[in-house]
Structure formats: C-alpha cells, structure tokens
N, C-alpha and C. Protein backbone atom coordinates (compact mmCIF):
# COMPACT_ATOMS: atom_id res chain seq x y z
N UNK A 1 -17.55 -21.19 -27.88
CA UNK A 1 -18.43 -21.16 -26.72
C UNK A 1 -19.36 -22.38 -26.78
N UNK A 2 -19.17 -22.62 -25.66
CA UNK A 2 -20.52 -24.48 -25.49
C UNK A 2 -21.57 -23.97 -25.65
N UNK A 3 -22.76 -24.24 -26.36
CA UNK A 3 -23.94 -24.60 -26.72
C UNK A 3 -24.73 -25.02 -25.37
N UNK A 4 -24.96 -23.51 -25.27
CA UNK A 4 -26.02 -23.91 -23.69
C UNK A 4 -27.80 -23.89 -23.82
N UNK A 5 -28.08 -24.71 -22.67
CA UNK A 5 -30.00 -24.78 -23.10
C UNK A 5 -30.63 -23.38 -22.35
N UNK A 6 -31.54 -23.19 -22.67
CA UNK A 6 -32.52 -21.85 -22.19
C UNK A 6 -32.78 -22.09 -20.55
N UNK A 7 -32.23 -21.81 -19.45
CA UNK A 7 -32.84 -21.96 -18.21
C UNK A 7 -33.76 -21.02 -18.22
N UNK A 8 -34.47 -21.17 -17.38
CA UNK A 8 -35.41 -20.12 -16.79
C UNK A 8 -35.87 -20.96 -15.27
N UNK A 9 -35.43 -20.40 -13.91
CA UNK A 9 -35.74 -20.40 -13.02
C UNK A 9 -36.48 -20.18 -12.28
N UNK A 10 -36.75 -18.53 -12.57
CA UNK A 10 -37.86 -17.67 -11.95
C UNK A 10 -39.03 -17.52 -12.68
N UNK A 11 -39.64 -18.51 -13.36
CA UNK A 11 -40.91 -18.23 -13.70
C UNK A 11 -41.88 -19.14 -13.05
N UNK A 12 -43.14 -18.45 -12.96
CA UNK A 12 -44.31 -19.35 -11.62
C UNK A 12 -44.64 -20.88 -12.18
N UNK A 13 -44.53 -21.30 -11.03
CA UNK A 13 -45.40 -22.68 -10.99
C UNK A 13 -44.05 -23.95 -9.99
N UNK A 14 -45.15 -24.83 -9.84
CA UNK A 14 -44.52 -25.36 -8.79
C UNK A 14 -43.33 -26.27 -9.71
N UNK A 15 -43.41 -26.97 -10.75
CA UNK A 15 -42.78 -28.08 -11.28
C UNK A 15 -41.98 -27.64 -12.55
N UNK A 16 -41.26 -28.49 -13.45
CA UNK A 16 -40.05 -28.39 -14.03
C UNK A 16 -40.38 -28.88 -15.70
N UNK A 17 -40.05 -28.41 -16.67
CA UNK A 17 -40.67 -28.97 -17.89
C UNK A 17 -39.06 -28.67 -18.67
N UNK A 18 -38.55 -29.96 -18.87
CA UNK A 18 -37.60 -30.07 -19.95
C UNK A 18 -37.31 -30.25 -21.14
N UNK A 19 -37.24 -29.67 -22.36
CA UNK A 19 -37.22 -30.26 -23.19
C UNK A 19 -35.88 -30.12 -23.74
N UNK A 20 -35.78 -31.49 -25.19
CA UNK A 20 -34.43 -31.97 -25.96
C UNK A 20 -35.11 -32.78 -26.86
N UNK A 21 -33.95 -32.84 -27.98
CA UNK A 21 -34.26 -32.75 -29.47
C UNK A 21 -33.67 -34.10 -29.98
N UNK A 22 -33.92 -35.06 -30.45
CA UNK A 22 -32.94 -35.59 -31.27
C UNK A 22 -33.03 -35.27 -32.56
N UNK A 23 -32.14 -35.04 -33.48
CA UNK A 23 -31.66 -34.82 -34.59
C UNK A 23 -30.70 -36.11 -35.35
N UNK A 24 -30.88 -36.92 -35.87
CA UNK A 24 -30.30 -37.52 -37.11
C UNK A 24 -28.93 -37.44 -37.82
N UNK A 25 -28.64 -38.10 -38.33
CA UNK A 25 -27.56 -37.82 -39.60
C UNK A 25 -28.00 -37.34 -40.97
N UNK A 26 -29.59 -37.46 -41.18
CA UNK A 26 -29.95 -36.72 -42.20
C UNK A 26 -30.60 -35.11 -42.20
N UNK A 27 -30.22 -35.16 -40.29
CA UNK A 27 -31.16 -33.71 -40.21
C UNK A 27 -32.48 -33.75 -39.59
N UNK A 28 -33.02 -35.02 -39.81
CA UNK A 28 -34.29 -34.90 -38.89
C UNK A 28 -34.49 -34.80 -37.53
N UNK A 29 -35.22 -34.02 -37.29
CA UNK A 29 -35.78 -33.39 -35.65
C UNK A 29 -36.84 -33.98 -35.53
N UNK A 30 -36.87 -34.34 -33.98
CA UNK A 30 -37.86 -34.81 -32.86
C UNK A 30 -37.28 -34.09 -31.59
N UNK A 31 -38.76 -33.34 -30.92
CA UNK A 31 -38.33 -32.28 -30.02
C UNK A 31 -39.35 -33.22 -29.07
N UNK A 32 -38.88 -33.43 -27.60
CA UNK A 32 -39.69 -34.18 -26.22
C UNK A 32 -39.64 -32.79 -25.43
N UNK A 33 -41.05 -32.85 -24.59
CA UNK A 33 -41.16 -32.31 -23.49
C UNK A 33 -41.29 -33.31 -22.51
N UNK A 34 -40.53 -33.23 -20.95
CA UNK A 34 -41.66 -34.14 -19.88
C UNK A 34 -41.40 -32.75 -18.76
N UNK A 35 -42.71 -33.03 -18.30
CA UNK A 35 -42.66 -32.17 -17.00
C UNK A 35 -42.82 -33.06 -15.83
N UNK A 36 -41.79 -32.28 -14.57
CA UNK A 36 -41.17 -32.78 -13.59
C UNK A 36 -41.53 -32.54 -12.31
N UNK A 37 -42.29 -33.09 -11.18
CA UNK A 37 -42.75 -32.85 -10.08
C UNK A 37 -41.76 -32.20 -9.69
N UNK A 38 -41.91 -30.82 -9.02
CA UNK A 38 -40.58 -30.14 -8.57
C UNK A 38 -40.05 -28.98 -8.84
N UNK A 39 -39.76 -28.01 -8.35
CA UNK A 39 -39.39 -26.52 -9.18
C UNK A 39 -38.06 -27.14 -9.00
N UNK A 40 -37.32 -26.40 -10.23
CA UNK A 40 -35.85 -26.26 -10.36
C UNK A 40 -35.05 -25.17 -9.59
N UNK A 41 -34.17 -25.44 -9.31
CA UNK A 41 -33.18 -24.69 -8.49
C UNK A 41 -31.98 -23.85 -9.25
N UNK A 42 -31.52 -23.35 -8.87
CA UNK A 42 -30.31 -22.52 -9.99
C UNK A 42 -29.09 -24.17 -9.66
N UNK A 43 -29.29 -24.12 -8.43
CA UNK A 43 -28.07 -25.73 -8.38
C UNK A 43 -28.20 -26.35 -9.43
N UNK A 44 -29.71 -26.70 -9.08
CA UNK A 44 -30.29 -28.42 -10.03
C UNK A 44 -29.87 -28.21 -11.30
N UNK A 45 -30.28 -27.28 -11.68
CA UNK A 45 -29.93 -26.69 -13.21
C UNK A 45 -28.66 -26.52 -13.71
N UNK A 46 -27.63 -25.84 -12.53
CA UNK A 46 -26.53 -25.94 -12.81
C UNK A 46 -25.76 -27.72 -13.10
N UNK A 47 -26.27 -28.27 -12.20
CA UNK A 47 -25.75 -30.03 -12.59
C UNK A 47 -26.13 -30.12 -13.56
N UNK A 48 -27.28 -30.02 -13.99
CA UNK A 48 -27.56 -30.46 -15.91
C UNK A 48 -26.62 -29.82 -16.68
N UNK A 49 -26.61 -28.56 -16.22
CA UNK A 49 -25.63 -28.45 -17.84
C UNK A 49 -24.32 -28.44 -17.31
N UNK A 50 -23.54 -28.54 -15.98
CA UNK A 50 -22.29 -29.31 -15.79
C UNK A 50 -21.79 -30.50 -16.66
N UNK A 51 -23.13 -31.25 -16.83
CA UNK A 51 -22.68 -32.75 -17.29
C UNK A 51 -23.10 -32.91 -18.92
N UNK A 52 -23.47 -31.66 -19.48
CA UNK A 52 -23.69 -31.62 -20.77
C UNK A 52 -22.14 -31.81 -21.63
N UNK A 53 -22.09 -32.35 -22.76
CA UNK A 53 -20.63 -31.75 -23.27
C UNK A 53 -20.66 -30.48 -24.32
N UNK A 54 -19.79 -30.24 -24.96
CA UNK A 54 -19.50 -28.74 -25.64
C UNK A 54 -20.78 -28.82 -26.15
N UNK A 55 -20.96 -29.47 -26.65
CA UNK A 55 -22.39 -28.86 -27.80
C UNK A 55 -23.89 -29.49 -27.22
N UNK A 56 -23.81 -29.62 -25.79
CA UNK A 56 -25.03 -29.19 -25.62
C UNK A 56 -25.81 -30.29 -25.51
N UNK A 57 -25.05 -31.68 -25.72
CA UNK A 57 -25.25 -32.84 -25.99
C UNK A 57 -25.51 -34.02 -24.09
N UNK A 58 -26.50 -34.55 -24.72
CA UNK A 58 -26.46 -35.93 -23.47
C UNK A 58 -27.02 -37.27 -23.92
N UNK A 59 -26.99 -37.87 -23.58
CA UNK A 59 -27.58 -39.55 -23.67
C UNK A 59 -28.66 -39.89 -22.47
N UNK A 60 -30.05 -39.38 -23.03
CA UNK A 60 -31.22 -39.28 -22.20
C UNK A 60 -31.25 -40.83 -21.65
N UNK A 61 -30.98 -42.29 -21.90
CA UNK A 61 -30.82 -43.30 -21.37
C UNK A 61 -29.99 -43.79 -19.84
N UNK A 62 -29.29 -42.57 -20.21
CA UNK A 62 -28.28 -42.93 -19.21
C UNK A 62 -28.77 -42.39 -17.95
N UNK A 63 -29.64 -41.49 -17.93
CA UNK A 63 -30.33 -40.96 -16.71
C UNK A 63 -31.64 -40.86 -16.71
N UNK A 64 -32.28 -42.38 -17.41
CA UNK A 64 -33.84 -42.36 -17.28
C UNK A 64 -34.68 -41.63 -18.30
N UNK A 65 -34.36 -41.30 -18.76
CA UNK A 65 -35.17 -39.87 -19.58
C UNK A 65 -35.16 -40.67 -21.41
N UNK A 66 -36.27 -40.39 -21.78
CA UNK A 66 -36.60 -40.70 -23.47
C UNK A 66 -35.55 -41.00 -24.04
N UNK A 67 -35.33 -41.71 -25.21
CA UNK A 67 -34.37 -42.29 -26.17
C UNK A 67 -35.42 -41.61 -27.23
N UNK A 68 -35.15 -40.57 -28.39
CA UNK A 68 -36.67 -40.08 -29.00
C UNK A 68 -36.59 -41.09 -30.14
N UNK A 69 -35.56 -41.68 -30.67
CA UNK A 69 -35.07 -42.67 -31.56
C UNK A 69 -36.58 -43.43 -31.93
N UNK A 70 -36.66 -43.94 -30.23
CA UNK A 70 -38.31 -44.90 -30.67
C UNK A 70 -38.92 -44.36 -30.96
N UNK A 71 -39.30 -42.89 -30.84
CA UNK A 71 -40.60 -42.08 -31.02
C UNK A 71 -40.08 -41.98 -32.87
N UNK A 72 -39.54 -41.71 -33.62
CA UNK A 72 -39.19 -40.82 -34.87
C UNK A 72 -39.03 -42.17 -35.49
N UNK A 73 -38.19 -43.04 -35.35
CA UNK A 73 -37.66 -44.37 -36.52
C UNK A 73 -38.69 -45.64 -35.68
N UNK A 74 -38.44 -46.17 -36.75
CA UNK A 74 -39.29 -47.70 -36.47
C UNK A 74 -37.98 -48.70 -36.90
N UNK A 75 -36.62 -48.19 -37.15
CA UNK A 75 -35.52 -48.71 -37.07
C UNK A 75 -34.53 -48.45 -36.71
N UNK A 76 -33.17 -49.00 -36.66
CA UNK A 76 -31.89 -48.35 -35.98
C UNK A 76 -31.14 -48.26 -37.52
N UNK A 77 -30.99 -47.04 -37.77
CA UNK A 77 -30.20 -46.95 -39.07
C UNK A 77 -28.76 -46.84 -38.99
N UNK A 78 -27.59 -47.67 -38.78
CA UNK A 78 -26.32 -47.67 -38.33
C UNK A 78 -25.32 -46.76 -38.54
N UNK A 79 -25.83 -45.39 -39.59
CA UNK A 79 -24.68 -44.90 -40.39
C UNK A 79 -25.90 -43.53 -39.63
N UNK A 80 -26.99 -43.24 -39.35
CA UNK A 80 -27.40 -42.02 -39.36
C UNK A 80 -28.25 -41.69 -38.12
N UNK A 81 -28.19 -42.81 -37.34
CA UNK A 81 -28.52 -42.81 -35.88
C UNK A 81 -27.41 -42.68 -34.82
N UNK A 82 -27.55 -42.43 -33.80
CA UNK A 82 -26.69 -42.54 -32.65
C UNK A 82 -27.59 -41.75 -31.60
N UNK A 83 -26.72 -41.98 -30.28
CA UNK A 83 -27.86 -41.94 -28.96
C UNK A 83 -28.01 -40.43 -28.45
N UNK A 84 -26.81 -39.52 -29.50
CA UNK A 84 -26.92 -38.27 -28.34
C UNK A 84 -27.91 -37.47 -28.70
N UNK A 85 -28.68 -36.35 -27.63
CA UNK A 85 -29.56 -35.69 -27.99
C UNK A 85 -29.26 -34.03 -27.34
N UNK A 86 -29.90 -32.96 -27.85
CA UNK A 86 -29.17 -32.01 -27.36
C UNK A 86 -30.39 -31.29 -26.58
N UNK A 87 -30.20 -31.02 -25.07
CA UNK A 87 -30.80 -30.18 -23.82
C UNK A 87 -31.31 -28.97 -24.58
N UNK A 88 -32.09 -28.73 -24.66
CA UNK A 88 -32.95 -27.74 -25.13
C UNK A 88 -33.12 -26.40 -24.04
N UNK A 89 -34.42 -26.62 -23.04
CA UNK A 89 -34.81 -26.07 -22.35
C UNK A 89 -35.16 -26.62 -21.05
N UNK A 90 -34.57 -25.67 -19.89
CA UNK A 90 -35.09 -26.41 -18.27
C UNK A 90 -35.99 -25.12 -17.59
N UNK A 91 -37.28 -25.22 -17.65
CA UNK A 91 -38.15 -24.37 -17.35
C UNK A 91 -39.22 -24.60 -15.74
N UNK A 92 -39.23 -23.51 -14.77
CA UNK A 92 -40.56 -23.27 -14.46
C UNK A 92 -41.19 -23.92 -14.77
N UNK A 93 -42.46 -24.84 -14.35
CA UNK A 93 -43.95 -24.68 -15.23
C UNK A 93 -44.94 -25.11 -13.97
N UNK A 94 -46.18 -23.87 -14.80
CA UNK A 94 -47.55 -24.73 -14.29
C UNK A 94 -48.15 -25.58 -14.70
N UNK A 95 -47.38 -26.49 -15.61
CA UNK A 95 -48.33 -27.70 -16.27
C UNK A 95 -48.05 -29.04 -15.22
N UNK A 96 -48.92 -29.70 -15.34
CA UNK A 96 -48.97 -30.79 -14.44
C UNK A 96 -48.10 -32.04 -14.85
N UNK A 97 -47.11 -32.54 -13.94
CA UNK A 97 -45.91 -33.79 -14.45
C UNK A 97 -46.81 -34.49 -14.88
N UNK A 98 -46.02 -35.38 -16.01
CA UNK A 98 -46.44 -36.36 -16.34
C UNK A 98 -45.22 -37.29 -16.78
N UNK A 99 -43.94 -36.59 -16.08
CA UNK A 99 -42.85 -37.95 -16.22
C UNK A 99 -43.03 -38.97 -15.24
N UNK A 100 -42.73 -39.92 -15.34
CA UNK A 100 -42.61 -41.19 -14.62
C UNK A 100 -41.76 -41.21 -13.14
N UNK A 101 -40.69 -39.81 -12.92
CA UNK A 101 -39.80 -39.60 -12.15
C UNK A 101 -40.32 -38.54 -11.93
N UNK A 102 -40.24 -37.77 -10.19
CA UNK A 102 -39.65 -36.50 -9.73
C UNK A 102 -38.17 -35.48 -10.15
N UNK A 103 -38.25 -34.61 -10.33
CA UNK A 103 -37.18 -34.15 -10.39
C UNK A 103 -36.45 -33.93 -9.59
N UNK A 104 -36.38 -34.40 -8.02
CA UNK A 104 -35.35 -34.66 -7.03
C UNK A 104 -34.62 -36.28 -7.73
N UNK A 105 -34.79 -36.93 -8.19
CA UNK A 105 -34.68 -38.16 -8.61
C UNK A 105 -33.75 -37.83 -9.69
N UNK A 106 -34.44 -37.29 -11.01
CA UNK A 106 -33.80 -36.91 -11.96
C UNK A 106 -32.22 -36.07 -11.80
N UNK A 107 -32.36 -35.36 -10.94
CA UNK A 107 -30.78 -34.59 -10.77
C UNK A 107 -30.30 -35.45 -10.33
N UNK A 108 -30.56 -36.27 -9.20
CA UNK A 108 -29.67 -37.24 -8.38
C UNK A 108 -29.20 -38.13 -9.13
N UNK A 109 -29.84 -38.46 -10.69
CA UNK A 109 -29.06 -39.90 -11.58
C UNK A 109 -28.23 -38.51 -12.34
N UNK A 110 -28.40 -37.51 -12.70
CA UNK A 110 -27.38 -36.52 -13.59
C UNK A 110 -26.10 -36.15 -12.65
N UNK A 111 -25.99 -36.03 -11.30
CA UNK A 111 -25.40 -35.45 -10.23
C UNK A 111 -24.15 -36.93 -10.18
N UNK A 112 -24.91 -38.65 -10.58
CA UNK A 112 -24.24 -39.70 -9.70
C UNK A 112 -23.21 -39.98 -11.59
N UNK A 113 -23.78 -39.45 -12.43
CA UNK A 113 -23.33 -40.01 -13.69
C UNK A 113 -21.74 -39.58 -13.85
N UNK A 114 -20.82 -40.45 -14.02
CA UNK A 114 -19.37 -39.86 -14.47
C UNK A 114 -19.51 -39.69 -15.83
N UNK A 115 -19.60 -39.83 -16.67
CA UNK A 115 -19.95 -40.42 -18.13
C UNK A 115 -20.95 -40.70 -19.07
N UNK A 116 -21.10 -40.03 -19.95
CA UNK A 116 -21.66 -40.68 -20.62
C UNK A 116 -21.91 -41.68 -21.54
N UNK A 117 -22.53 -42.96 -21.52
CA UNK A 117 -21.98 -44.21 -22.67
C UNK A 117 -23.09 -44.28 -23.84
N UNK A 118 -22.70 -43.44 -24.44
CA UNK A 118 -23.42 -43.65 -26.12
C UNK A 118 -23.89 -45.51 -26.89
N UNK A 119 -22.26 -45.88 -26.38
CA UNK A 119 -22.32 -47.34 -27.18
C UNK A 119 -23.37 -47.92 -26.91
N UNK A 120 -23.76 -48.39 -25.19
CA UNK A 120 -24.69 -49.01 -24.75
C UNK A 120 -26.17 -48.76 -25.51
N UNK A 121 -26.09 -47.39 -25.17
CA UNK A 121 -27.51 -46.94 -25.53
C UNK A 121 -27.59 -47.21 -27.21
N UNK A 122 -27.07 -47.16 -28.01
CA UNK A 122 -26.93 -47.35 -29.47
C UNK A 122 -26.90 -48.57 -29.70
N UNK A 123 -26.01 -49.78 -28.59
CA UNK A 123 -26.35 -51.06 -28.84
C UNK A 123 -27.94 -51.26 -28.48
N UNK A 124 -28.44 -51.06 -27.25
CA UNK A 124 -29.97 -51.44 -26.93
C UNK A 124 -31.16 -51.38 -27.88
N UNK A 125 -30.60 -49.50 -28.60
CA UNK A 125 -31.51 -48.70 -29.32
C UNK A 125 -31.45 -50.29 -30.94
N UNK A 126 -30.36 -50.68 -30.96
CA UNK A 126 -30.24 -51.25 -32.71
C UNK A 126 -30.72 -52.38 -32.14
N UNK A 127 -30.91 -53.23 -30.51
CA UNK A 127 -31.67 -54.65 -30.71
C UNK A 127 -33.04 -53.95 -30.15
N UNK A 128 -33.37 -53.20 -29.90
CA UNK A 128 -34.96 -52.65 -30.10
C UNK A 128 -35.66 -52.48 -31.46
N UNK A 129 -35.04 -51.62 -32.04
CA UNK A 129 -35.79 -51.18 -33.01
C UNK A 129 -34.98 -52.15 -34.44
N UNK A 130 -34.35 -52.73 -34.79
CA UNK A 130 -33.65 -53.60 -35.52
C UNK A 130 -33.36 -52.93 -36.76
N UNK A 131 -32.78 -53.14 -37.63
CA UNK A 131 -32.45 -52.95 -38.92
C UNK A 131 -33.27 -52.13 -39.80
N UNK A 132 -32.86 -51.18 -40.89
CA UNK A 132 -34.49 -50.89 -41.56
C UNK A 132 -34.84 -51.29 -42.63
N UNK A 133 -35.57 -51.46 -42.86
CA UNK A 133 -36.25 -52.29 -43.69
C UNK A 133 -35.61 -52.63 -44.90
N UNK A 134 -35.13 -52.43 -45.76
CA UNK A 134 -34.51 -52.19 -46.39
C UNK A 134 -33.61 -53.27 -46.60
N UNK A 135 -32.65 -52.56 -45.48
CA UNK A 135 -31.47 -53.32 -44.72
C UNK A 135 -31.64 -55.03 -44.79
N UNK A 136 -32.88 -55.04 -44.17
CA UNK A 136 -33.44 -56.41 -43.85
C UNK A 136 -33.86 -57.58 -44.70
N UNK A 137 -34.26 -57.14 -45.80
CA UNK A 137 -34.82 -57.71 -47.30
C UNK A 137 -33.70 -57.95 -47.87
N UNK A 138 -32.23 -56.90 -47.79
CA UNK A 138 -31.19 -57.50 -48.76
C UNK A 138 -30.95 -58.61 -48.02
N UNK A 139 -30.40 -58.82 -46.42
CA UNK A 139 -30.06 -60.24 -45.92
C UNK A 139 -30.76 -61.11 -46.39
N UNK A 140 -32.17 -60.79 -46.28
CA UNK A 140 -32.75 -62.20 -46.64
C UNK A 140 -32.82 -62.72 -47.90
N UNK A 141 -32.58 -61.04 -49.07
CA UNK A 141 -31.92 -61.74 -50.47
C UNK A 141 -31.22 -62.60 -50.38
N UNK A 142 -29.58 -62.05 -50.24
CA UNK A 142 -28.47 -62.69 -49.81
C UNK A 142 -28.44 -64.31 -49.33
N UNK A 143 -29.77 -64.59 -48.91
CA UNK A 143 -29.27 -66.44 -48.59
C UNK A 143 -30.08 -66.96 -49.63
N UNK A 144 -30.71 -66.17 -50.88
CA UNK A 144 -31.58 -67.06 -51.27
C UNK A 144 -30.87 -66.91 -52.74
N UNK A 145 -30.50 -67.58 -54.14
CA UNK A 145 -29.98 -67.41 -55.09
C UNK A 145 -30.72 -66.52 -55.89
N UNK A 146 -29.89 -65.81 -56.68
CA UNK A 146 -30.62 -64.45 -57.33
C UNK A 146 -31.33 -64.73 -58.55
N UNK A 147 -31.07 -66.18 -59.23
CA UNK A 147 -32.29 -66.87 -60.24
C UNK A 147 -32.19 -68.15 -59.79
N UNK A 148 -32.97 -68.63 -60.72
CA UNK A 148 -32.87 -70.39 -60.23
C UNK A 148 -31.78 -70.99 -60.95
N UNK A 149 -31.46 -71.99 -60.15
CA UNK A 149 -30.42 -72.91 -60.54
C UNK A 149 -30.76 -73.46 -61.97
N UNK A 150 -29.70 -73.55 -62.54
CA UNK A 150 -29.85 -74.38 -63.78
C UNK A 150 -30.36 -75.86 -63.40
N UNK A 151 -31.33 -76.46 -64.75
CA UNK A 151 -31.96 -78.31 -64.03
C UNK A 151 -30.27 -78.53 -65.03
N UNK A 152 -30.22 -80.07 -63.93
CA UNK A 152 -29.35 -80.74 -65.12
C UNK A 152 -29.65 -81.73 -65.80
C-alpha cells in the first residue's frame, strides 16, 4: 500500500498548512511547515497525492516549494543527499500564510507537472551548497605534495 499524507479537509479556518520532511541517507530529519492562502478542497488535495509516488515521495523544487537540504546541510553530500522529500500533512488552518505563493497557484504547478526530475534539483542543490567540507580539503590536498620535495 502507497504511503499516504494525513489530509484533513474539514477542519476550520480559511487557509492550507502543509507539511514534508526531508530525511537523508544517514536518517536525518528536517520537518517544513508553509501555510497557504486558501482552504483546500478534497480535489486540490486529491492532485497532491495523485502526483506523489509509492512512498509518499516529491521533489518540492519542481513545484516551488522548499528544497529543506538548505535548511539541514551547509553541503551537498553526494552519496547521502538527494532531492526527494516525503508529503507529510495537507491541513485546514487558522494560522496566517506565510508562503510566498497562494494555494490556487500551488495546485496549478502540481496539476501542470508530468514528472518529477530529481537530477536537476540535486544538480542545483550540489552547485548551491558545494561539497562538504571535508570533501573539499582532500582536493585541495591532492594538488599540493604530501611532503616536500627532496633539495638536490
């Protein structure tokens, strides 16, 4: 059975509060809320998780929405990062938006999406946040000789 997020439709307030998680290759969690000018619809809701895949999974880039990558790493770790994140919850709320988008907007980029492209977003995410640290110090080992040259 697919890995579905918590709707809730019928609870008061005028606007929409979503949240999703990214999780790691080592396990680490980062959970986003944004709330959405707009009550949700049983439709609207239904397009979100139409375009989810089995486990529940999306690529928040691809339709405007957080990459949490920047929020949690201060690097792109190549072996334990990647772009997907998994739909949590699409709620009711009386809290006041504070996403950057309406949620008539937001369904309309989930509604126009065929696909989702991980690569892109994983290429952008690794020339944003670059290498980690680590990573970065061996290259710059690597051009410099590991003792000094013999004098002759």
């Amino acid at each position: 059975m697919p890995r579905q997020p918590l709707i809730d439709v019928e609870g008061p307030g005028p606007n929409t509060r979503i949240s999703w998680t990214y999780t790691d290759g080592s396990n680490h969690k980062h959970t986003h809320r944004s709330v959405y000018a707009g009550r949700i619809s049983v439709g609207q809701a239904a397009v979100l998780v139409s375009k989810l895949t089995q486990g529940g999974e999306f690529v928040p880039a691809d339709v405007g929405m957080s990459m949490l990558q920047l929020v949690v790493n201060g690097f792109w770790h190549p072996t334990l990062d990647h772009a997907w994140h998994t739909l949590d919850a699409v709620e009711v709320s009386r809290e006041s938006p504070d996403a950057d988008t309406d949620l008539v907007v937001l369904v309309e980029r989930w509604a126009a999406l065929k696909e989702w492209d991980p690569d892109a977003a994983e290429e952008k995410l690794s020339e944003e946040l670059g290498p980690p640290p680590d990573q970065d110090d061996e290259e710059e080992d690597a051009d410099e000789p590991a003792s000094p040259a013999p004098a002759a």
